[in-house]
N, C-alpha and C. Protein backbone atom coordinates (compact mmCIF):
# COMPACT_ATOMS: atom_id res chain seq x y z
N UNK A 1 -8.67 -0.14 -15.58
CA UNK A 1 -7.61 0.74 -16.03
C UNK A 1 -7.71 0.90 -17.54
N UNK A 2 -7.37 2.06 -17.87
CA UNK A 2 -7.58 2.30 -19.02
C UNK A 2 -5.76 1.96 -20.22
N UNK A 3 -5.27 1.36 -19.20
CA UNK A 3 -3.42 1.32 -19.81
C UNK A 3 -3.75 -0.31 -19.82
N UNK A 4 -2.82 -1.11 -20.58
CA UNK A 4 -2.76 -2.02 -20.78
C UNK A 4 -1.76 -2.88 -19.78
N UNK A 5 -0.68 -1.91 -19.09
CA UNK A 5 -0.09 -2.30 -18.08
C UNK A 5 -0.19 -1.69 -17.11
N UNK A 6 -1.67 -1.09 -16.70
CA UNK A 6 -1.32 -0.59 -15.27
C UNK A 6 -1.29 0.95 -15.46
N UNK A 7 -1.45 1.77 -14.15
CA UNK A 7 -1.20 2.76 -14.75
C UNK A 7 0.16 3.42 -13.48
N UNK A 8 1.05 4.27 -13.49
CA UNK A 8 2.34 4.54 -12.68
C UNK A 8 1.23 4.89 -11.43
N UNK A 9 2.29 4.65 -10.25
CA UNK A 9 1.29 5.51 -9.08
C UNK A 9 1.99 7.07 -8.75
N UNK A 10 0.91 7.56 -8.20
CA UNK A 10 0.86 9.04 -8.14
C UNK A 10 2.07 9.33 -7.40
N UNK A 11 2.38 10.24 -6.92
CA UNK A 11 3.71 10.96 -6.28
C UNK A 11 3.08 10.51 -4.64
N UNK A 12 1.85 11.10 -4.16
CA UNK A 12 1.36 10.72 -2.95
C UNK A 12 1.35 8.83 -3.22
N UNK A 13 1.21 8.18 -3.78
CA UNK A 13 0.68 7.02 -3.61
C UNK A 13 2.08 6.38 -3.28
N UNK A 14 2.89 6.93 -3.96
CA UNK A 14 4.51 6.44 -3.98
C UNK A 14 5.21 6.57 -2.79
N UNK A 15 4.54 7.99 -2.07
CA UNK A 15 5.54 8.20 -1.22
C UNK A 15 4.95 7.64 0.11
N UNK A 16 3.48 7.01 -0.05
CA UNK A 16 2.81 6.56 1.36
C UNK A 16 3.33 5.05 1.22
N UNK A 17 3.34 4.44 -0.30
CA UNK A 17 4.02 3.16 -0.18
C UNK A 17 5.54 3.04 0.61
N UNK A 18 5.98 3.83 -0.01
CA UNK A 18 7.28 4.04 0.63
C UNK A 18 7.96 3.96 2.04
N UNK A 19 6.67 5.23 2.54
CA UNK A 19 6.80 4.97 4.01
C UNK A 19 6.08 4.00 4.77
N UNK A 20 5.63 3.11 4.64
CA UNK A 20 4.61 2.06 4.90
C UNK A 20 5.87 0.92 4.91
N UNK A 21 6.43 1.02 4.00
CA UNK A 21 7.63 -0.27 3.93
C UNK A 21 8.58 0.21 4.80
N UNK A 22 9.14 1.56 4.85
CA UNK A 22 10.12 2.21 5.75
C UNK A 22 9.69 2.01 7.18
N UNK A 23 8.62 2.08 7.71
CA UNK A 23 8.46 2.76 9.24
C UNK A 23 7.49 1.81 9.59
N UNK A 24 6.27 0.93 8.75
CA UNK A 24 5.30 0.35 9.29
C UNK A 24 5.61 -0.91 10.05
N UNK A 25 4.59 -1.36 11.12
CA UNK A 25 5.08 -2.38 11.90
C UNK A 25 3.93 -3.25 11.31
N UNK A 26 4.43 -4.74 11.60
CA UNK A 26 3.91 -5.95 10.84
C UNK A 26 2.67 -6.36 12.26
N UNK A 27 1.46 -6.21 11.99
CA UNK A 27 0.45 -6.50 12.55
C UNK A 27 -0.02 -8.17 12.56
N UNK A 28 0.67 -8.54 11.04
CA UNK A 28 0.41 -9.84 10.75
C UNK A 28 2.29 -10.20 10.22
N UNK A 29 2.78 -11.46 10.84
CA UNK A 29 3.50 -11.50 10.02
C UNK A 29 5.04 -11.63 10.41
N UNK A 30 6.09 -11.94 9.91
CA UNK A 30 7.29 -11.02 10.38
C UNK A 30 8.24 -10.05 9.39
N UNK A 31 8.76 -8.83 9.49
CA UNK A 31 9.20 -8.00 8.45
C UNK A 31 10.27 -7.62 9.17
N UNK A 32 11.29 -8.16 8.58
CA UNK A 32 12.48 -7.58 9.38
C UNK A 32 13.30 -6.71 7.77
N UNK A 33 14.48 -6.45 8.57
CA UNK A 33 15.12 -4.83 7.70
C UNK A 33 15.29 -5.76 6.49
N UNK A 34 16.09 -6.78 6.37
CA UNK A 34 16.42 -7.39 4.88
C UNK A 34 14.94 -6.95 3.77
N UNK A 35 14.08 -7.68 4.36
CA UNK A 35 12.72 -7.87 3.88
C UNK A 35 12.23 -6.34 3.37
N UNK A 36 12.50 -5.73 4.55
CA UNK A 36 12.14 -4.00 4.10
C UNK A 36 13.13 -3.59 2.50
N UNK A 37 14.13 -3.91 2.53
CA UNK A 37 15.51 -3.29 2.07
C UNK A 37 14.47 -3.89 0.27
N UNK A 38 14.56 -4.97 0.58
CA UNK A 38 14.64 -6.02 -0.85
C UNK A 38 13.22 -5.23 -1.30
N UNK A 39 11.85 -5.12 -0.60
CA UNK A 39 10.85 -4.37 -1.09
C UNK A 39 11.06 -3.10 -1.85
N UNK A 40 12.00 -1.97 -0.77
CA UNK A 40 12.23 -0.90 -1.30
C UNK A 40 12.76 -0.79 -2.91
N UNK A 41 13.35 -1.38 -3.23
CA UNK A 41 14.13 -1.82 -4.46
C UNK A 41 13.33 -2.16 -5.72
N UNK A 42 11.72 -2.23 -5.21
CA UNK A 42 10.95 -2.53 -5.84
C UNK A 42 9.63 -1.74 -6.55
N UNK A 43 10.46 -0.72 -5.79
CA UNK A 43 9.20 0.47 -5.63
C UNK A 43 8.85 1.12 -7.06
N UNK A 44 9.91 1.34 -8.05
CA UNK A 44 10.34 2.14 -8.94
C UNK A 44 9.39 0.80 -10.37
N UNK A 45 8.92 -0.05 -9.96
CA UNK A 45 8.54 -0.94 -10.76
C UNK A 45 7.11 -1.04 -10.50
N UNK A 46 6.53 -0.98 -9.60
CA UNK A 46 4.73 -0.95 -8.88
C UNK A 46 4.26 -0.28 -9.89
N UNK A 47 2.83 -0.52 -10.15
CA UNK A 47 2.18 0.22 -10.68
C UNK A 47 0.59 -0.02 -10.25
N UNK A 48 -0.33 0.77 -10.69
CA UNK A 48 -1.74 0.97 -9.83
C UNK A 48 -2.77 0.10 -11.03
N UNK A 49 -3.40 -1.22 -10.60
CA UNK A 49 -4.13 -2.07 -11.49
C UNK A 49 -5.46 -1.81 -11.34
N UNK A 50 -5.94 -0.96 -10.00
CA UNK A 50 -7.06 -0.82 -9.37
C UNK A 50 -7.17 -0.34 -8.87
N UNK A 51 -8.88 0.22 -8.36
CA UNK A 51 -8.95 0.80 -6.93
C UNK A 51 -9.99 -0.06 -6.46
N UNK A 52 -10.18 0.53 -4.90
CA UNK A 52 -11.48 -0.24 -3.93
C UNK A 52 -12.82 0.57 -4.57
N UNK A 53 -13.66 -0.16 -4.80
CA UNK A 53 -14.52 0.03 -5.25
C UNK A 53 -16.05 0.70 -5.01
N UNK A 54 -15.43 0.90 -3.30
CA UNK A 54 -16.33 1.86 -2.31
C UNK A 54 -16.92 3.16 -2.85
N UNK A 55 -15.67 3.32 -3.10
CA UNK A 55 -15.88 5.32 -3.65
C UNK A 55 -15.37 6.02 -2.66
N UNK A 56 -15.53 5.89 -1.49
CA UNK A 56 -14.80 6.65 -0.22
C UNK A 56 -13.09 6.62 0.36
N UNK A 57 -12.99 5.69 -0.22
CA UNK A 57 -11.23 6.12 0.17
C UNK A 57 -10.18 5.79 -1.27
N UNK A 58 -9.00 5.98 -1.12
CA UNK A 58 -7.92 5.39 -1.91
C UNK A 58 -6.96 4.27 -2.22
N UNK A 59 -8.15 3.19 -2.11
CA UNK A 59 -6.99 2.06 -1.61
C UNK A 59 -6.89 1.47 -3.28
N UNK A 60 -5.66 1.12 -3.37
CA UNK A 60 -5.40 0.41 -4.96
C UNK A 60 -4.74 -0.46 -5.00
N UNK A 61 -5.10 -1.74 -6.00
CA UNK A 61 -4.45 -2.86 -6.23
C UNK A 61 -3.13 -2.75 -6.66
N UNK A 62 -2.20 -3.32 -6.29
CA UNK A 62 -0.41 -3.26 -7.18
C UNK A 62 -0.35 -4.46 -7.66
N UNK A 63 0.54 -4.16 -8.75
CA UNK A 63 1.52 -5.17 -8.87
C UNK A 63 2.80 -4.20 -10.06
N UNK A 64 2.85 -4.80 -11.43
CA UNK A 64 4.01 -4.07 -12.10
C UNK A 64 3.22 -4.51 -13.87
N UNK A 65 4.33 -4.13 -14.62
CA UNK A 65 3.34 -3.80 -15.91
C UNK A 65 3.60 -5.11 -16.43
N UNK A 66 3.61 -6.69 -15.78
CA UNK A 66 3.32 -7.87 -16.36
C UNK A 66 1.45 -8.37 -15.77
N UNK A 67 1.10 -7.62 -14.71
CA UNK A 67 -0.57 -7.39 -13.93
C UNK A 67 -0.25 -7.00 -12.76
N UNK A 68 -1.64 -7.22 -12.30
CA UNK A 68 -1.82 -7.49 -10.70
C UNK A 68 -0.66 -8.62 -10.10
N UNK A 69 -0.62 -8.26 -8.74
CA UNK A 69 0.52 -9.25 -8.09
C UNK A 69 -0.61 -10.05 -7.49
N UNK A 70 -0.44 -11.70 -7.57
CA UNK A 70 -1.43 -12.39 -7.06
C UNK A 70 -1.43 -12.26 -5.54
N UNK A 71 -2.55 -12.22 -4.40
CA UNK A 71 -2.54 -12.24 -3.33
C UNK A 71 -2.49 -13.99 -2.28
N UNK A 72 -1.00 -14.08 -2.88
CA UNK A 72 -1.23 -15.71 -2.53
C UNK A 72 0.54 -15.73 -1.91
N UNK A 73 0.41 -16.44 -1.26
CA UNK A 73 1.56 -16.90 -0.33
C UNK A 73 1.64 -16.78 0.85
N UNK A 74 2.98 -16.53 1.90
CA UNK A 74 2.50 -15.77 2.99
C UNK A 74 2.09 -14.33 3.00
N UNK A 75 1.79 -14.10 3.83
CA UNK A 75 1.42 -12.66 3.89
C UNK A 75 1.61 -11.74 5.31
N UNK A 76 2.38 -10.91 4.59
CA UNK A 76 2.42 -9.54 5.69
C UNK A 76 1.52 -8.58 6.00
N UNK A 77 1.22 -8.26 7.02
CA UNK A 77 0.13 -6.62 7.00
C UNK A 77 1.45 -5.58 7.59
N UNK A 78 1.00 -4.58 7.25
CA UNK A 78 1.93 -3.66 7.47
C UNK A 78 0.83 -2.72 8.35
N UNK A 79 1.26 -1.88 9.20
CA UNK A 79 0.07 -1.01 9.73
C UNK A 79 0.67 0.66 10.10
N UNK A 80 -0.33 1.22 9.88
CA UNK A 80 0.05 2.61 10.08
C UNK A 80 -1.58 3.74 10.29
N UNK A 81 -1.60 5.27 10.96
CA UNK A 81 -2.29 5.72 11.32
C UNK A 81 -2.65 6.83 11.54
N UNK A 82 -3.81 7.36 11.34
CA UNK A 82 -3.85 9.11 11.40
C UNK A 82 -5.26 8.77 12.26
N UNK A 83 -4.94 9.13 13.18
CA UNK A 83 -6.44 9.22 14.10
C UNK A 83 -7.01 8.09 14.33
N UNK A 84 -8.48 8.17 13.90
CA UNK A 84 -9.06 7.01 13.72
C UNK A 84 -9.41 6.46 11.89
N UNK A 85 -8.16 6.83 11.37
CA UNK A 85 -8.07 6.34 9.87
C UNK A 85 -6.94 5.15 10.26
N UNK A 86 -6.62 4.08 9.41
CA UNK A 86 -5.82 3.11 9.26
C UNK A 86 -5.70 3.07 7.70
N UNK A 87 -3.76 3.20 8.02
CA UNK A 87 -3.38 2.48 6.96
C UNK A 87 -3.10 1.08 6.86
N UNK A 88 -2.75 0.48 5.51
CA UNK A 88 -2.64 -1.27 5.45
C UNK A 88 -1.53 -1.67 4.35
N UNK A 89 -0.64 -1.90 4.67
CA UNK A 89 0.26 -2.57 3.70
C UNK A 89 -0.07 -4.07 3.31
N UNK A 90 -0.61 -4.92 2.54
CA UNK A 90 -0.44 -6.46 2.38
C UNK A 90 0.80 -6.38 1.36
N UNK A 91 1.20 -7.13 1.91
CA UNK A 91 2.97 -8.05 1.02
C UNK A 91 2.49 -9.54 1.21
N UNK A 92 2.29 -10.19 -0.04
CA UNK A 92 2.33 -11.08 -0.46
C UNK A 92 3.53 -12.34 -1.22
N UNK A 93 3.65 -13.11 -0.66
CA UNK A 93 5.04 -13.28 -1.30
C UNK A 93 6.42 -12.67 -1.86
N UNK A 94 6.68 -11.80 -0.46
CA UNK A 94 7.40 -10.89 -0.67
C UNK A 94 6.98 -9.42 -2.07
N UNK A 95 5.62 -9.34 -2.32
CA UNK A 95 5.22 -8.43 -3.41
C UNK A 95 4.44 -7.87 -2.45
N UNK A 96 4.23 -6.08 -3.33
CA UNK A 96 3.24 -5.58 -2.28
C UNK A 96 2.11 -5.96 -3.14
N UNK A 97 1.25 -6.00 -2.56
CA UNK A 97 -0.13 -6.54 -3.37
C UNK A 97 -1.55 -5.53 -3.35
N UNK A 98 -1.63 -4.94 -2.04
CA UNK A 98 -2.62 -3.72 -2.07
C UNK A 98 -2.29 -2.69 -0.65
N UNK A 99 -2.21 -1.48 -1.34
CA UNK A 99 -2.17 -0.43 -0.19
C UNK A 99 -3.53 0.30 0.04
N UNK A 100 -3.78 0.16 1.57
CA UNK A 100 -5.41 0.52 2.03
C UNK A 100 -5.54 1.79 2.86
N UNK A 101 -5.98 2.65 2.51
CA UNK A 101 -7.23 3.91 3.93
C UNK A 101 -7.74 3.30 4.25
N UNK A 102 -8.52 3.28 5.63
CA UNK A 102 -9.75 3.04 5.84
C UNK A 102 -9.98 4.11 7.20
N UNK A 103 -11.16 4.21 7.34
CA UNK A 103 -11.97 5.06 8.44
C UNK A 103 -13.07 4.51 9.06
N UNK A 104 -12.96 4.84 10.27
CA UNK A 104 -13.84 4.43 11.39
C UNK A 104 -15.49 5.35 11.38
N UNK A 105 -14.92 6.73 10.54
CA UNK A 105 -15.74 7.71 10.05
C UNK A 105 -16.65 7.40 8.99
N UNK A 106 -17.23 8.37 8.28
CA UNK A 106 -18.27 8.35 7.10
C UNK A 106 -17.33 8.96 6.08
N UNK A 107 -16.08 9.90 6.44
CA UNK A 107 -15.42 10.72 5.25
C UNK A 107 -14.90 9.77 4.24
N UNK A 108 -14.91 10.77 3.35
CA UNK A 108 -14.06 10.39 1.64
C UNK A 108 -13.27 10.96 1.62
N UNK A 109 -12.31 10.03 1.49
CA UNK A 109 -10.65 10.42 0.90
C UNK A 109 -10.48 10.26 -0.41
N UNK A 110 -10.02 11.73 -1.28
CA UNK A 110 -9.93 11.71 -2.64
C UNK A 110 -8.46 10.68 -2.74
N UNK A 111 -7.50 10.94 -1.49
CA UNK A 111 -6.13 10.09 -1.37
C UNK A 111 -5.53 9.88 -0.57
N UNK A 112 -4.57 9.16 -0.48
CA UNK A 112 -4.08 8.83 0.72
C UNK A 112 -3.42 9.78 1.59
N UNK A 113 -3.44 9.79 2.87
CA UNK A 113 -3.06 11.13 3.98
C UNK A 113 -1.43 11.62 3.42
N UNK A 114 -1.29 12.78 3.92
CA UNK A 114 0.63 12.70 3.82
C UNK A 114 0.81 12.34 5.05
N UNK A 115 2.28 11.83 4.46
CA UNK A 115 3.41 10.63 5.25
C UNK A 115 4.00 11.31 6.51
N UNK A 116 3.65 12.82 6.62
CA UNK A 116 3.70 13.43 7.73
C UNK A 116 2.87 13.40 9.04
N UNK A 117 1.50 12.64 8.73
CA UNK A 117 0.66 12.71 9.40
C UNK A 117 0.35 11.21 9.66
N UNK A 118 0.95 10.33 9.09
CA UNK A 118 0.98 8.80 9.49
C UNK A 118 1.45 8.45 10.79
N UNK A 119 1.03 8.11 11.75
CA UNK A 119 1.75 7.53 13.01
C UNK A 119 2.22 5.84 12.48
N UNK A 120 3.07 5.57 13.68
CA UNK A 120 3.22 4.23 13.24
C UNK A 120 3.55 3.40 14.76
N UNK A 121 2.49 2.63 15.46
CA UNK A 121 2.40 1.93 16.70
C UNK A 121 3.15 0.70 16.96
């Protein structure tokens, strides 16, 4: 990153976090509404420390403008879906820690899908 704290996340990045904490089901984990509620509250503070280093999709490291949020404690997965793409919430000690694309495909995602087109199983 070229910011010293991070840099804000995009309007899409915000609003897939968003719905990922709103609607996603815990693949790993347990996430009940409190847990959702207390995340949401948190949103307005995230900021983008990184990306995956593939080149093909949009997945980026969080935390807020003190760094990265360490990926240590328990941990949640959050899950969500467009086809054969997967989304990935990790919450780490109650922090979100990295939001993931991934594809079963060869395509590149310049970003993450809209929140219209997310299923959630």
């Amino acid at each position: 990153m070229d910011t010293p704290d991070g840099r804000a996340l995009t309007s899409r990045e915000r609003e897939v976090l968003v719905a990922m904490i709103t609607h996603a089901k815990p693949s790993h984990g347990a996430f009940g509404a409190s847990e959702r509620a207390a995340l949401l509250e948190t949103v307005d503070d995230v900021r983008v420390w990184g990306r995956c280093g593939c080149g093909r999709c949009p997945s980026i490291d969080l935390g807020d403008t003190s760094g990265e949020y360490p990926s240590t404690g328990p941990r949640v997965v959050l899950d969500g879906w467009r086809g054969t793409e997967g989304l990935l919430l990790f919450v780490d000690n109650g922090v979100p820690t990295y939001l993931e694309q991934y594809s079963a495909s060869d395509d590149v995602f310049d970003e993450f899908v809209p929140v219209s087109e997310i299923e959630y199983h």
